[in-house]
N, C-alpha and C. Protein backbone atom coordinates (compact mmCIF):
# COMPACT_ATOMS: atom_id res chain seq x y z
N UNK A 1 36.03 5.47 -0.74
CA UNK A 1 34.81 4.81 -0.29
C UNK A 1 35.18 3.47 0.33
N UNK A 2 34.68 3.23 1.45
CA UNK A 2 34.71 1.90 2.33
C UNK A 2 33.82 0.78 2.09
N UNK A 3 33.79 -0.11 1.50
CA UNK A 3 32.76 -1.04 1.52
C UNK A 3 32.66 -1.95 2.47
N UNK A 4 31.44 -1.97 3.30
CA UNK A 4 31.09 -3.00 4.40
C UNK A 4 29.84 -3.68 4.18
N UNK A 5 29.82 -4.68 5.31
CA UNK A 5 28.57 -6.23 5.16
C UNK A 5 27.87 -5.03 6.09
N UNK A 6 26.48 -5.50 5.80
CA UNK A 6 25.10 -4.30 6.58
C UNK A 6 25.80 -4.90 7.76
N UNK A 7 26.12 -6.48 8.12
CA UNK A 7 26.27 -6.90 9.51
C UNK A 7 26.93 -5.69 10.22
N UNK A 8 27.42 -5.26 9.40
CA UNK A 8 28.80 -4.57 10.31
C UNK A 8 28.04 -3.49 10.69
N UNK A 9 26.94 -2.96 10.38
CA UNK A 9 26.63 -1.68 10.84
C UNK A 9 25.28 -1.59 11.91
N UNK A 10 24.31 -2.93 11.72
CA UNK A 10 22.83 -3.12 12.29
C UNK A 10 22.79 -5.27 12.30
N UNK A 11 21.94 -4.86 13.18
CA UNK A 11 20.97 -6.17 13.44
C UNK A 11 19.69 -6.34 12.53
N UNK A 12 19.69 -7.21 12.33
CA UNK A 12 17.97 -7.43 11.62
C UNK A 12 16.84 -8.28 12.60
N UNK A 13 15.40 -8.22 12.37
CA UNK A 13 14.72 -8.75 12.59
C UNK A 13 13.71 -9.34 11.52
N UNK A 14 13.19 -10.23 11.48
CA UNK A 14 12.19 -11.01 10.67
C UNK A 14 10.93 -11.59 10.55
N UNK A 15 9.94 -11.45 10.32
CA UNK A 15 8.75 -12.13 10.76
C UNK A 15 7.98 -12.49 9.24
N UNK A 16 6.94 -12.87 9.66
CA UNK A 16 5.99 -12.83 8.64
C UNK A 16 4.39 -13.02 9.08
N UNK A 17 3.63 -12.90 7.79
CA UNK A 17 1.80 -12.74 8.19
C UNK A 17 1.26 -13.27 6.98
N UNK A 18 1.06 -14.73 7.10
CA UNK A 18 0.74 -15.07 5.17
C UNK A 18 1.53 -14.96 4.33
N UNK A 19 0.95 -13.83 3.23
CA UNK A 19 2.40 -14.22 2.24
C UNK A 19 3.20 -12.40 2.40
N UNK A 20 3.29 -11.77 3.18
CA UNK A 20 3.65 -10.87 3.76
C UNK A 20 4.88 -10.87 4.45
N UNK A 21 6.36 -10.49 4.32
CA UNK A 21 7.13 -10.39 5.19
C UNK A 21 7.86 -9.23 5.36
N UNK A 22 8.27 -9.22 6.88
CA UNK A 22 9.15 -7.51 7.08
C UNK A 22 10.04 -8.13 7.43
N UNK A 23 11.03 -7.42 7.21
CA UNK A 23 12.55 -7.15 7.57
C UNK A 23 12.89 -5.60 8.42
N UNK A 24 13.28 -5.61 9.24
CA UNK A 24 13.06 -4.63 10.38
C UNK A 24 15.31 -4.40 10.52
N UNK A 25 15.69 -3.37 9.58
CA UNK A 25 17.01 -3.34 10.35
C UNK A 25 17.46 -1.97 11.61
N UNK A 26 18.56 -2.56 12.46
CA UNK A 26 18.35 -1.87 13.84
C UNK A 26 19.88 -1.24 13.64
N UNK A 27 20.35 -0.35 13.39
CA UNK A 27 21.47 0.59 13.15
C UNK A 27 22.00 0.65 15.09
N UNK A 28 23.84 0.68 14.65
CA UNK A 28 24.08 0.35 16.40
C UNK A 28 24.05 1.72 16.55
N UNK A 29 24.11 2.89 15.97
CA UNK A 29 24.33 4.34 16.29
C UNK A 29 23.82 5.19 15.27
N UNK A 30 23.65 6.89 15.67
CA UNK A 30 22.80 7.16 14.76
C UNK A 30 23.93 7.40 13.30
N UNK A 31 25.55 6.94 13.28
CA UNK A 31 26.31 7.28 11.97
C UNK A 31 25.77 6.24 11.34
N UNK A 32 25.14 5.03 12.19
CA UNK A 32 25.30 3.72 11.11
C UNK A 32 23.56 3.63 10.31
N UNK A 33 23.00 4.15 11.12
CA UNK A 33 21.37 4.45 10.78
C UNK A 33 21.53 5.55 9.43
N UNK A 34 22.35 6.85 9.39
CA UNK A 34 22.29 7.55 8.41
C UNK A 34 22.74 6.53 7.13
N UNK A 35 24.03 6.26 7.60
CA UNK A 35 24.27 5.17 6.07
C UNK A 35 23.58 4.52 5.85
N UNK A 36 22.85 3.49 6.49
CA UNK A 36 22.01 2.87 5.99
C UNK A 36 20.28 3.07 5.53
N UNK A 37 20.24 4.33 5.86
CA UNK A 37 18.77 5.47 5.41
C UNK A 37 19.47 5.94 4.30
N UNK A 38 20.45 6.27 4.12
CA UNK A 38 20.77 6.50 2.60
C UNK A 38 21.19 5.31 0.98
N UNK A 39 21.55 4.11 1.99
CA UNK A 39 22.09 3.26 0.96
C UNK A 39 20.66 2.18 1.05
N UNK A 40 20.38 1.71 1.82
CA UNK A 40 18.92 0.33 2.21
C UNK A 40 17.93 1.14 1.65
N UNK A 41 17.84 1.28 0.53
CA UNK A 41 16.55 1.50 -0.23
C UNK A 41 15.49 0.20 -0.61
N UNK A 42 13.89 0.77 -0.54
CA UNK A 42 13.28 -0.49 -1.17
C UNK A 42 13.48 -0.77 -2.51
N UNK A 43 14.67 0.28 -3.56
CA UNK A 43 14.39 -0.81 -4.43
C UNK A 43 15.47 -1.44 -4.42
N UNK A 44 16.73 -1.61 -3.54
CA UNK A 44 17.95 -2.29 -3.67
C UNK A 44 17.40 -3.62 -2.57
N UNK A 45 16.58 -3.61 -1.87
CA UNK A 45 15.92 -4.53 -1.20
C UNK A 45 15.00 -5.31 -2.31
N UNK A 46 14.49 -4.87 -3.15
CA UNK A 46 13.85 -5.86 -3.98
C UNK A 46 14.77 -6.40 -4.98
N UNK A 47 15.60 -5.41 -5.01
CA UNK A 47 16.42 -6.61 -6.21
C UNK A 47 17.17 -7.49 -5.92
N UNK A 48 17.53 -7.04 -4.58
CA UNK A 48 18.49 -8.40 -3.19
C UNK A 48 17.85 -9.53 -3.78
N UNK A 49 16.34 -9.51 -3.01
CA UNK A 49 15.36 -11.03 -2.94
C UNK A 49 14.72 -11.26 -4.41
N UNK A 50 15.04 -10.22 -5.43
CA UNK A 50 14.92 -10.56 -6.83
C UNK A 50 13.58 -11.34 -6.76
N UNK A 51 13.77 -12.30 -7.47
CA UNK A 51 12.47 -13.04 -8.13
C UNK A 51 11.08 -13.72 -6.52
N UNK A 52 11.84 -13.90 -5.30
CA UNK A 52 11.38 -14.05 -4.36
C UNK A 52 9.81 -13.46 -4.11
N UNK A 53 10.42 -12.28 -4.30
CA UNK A 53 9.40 -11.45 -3.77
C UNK A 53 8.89 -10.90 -5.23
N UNK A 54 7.27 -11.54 -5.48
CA UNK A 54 6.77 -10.98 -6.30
C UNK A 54 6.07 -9.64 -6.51
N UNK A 55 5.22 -9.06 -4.95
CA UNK A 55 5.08 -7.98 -5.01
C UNK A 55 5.85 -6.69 -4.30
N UNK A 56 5.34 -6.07 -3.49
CA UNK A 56 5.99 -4.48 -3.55
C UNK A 56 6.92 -4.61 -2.43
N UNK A 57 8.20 -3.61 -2.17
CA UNK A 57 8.61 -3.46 -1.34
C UNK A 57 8.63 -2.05 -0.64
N UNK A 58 7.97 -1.96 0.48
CA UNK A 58 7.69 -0.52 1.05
C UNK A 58 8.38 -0.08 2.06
N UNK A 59 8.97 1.11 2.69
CA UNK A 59 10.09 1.02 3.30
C UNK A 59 9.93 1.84 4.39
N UNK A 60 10.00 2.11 5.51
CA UNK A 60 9.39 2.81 6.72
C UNK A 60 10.73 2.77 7.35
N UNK A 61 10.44 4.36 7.53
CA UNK A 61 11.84 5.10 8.50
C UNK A 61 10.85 4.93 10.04
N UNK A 62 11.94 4.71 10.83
CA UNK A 62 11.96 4.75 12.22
C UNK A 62 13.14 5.43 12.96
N UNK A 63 12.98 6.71 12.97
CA UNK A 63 14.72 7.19 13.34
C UNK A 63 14.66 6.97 14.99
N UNK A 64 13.70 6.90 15.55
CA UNK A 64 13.87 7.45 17.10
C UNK A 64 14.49 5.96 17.83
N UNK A 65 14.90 5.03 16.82
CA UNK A 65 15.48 3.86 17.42
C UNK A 65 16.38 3.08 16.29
N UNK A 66 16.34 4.16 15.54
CA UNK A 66 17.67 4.13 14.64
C UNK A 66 17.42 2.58 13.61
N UNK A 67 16.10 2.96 13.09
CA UNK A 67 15.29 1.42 12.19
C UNK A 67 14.86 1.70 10.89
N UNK A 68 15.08 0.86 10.15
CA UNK A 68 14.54 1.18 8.98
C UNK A 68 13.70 -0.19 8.57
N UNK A 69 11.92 -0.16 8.44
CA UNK A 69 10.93 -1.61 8.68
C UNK A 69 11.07 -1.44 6.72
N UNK A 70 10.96 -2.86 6.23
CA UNK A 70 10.59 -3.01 5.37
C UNK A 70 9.20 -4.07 4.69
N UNK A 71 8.34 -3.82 4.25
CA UNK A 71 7.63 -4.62 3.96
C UNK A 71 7.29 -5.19 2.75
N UNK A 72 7.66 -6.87 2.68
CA UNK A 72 7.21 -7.01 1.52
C UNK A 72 5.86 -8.04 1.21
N UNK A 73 5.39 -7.55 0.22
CA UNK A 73 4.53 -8.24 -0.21
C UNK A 73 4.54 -9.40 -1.54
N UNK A 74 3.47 -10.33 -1.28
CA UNK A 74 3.90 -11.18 -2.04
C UNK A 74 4.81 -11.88 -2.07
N UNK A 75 5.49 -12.22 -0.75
CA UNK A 75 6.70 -12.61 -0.63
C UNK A 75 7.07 -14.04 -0.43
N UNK A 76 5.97 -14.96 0.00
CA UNK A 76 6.61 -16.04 0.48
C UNK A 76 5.53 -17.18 0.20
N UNK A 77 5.41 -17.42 -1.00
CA UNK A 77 4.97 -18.31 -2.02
C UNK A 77 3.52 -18.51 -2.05
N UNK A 78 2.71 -17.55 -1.09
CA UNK A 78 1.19 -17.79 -1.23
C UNK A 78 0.95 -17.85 0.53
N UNK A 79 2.06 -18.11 1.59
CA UNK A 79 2.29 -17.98 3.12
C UNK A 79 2.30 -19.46 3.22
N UNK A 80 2.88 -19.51 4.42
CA UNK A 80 2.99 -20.91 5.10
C UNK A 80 2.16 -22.20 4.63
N UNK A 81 0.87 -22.25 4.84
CA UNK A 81 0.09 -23.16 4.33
C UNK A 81 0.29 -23.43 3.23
N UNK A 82 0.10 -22.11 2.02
CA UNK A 82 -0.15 -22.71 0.84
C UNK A 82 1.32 -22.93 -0.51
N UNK A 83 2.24 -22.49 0.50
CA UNK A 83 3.89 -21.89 -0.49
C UNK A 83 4.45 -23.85 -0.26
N UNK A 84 4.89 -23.79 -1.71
CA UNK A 84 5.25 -24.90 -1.99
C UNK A 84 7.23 -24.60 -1.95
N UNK A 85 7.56 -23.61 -1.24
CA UNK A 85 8.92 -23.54 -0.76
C UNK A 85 9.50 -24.55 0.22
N UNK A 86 10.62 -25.29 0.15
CA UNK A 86 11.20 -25.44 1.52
C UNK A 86 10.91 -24.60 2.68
N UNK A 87 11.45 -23.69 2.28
CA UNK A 87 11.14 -22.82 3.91
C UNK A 87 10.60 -21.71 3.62
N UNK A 88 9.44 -21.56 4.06
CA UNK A 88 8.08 -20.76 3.54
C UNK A 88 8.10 -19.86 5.04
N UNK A 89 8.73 -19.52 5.30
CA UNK A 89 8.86 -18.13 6.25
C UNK A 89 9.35 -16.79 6.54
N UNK A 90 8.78 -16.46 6.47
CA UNK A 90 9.73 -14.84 6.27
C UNK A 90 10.67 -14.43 7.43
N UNK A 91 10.91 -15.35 8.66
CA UNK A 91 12.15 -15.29 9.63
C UNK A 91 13.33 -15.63 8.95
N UNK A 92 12.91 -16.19 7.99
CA UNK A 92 14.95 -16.19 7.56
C UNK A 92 14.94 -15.85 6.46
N UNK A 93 14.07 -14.58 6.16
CA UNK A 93 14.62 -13.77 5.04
C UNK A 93 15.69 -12.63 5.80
N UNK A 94 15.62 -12.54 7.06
CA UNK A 94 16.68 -11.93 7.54
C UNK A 94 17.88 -12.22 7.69
């Protein structure tokens, strides 16, 4: 077995909506999309951001562009306005 950084296999993207954030990863081919549809589960994604993210993490296949969207909820201290975080955004949870 080979162990690699996700870097090595996809790009990420990041956003957020309140206290809502996705993580969107982009596989460079469809070998690196299968590994990572088999290993990037939502619950190895919630235990990544551990205590962060208080509510759910839901996980949406996108094969026809080789993506796997994740959404979490509860994620970013109440959202922008009201999260008493340093950095209360869900762009650099990616």
């Amino acid at each position: 077995m080979v162990t690699l950084a996700l870097r090595e296999l996809c790009g990420v993207r990041s956003g957020d909506k309140g206290d809502i954030s996705d993580l969107s990863l982009f596989a460079d081919d469809d070998a690196a999309y299968e590994v990572i549809r088999a290993e990037v589960t939502a619950e190895r994604v919630a235990a990544h951001f551990g205590d962060l993210v208080a509510g759910t993490v839901t996980r949406y296949e996108v094969p026809n562009v080789w993506a796997l969207k994740f959404v979490l909820t509860d994620a970013l201290g109440g959202g922008g306005p009201r999260s008493l975080r340093a950095d209360n955004l869900g762009k650099t949870l990616g």
